[in-house]
C-alpha atoms as a PDB file:
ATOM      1  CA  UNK A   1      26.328  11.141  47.894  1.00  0.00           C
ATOM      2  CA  UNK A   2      28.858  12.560  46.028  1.00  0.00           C
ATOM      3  CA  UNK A   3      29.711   8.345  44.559  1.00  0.00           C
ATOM      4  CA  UNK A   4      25.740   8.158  43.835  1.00  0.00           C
ATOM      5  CA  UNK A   5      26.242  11.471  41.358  1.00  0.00           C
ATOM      6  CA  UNK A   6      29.530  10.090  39.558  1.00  0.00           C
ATOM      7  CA  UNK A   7      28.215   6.906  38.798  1.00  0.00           C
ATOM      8  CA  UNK A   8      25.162   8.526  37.216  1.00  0.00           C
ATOM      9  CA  UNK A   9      25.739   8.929  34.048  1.00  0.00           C
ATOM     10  CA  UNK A  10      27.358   5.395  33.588  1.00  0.00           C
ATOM     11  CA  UNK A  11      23.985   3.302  35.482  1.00  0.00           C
ATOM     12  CA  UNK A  12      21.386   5.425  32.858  1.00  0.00           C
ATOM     13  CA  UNK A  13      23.624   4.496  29.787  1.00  0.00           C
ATOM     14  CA  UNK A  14      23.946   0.761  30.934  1.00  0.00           C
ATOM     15  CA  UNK A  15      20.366   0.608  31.605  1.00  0.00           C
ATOM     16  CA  UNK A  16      18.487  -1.390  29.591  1.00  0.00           C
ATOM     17  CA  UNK A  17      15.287  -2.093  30.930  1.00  0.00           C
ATOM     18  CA  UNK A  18      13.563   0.820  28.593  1.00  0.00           C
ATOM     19  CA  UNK A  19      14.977  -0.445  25.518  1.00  0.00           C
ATOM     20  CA  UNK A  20      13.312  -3.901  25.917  1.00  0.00           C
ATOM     21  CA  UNK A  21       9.508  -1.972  26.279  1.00  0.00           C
ATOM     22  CA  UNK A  22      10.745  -0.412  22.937  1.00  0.00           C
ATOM     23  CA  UNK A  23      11.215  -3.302  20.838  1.00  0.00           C
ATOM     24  CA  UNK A  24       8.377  -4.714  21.955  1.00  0.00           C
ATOM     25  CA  UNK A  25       6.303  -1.612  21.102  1.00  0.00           C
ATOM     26  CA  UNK A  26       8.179  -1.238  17.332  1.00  0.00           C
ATOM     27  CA  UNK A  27       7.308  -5.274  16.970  1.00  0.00           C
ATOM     28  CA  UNK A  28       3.766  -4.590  17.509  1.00  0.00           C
ATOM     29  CA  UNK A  29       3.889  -1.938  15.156  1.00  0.00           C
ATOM     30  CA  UNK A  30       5.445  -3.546  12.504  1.00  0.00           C
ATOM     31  CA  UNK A  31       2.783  -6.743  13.507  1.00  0.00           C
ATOM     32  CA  UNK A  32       0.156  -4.329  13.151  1.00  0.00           C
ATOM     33  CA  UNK A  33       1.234  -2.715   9.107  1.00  0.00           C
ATOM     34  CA  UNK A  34       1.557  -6.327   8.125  1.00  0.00           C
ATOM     35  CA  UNK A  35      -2.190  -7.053   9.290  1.00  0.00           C
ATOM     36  CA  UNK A  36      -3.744  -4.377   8.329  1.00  0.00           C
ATOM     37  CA  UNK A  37      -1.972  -4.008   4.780  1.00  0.00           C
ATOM     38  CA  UNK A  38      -2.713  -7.815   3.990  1.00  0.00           C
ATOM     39  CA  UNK A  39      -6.357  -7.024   5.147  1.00  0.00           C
ATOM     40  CA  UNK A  40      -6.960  -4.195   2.591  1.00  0.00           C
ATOM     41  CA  UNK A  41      -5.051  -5.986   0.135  1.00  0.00           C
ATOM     42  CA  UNK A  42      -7.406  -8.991   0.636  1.00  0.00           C
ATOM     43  CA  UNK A  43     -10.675  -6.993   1.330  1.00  0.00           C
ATOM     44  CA  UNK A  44     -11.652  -6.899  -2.462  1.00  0.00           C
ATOM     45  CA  UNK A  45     -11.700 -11.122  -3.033  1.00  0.00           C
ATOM     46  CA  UNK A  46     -12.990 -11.476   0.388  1.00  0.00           C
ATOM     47  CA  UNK A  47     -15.494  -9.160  -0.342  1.00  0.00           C
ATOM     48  CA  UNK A  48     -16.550 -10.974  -3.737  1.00  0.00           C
ATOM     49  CA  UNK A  49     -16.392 -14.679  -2.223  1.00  0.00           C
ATOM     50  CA  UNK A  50     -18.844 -13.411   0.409  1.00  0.00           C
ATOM     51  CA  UNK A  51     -21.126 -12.201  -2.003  1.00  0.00           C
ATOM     52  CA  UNK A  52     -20.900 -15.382  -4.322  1.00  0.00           C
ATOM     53  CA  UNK A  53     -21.713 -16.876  -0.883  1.00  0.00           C
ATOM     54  CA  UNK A  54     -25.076 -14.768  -0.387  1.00  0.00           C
ATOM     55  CA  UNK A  55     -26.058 -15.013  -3.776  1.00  0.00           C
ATOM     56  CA  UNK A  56     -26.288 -18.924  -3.211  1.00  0.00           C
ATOM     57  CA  UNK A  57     -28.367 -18.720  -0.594  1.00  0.00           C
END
């Protein structure tokens, strides 16, 4: 018992297996910026070519 308490504090800083659920979650974030900034930035043309579109029709 008193071996499980010592070695403690070394097993939770080695451990690793939280760290790996966090990059994943920051890469999805970052993903996620990139999208939705590139939308908005291409919202107005997309906008307009969809209207020339309709306008044709």
């Amino acid at each position: 018992m008193l071996n499980k308490i010592a070695t403690l504090p070394h097993s939770v800083m080695t451990d690793e297996t939280g760290a790996t659920a966090i990059e994943y979650a920051l890469l999805a974030a970052i993903l996620a910026l990139v999208l939705v900034t590139s939308i908005s930035t291409m919202a107005d043309e997309l906008f307009a070519i969809l209207n020339l579109i309709v306008a044709s029709i």
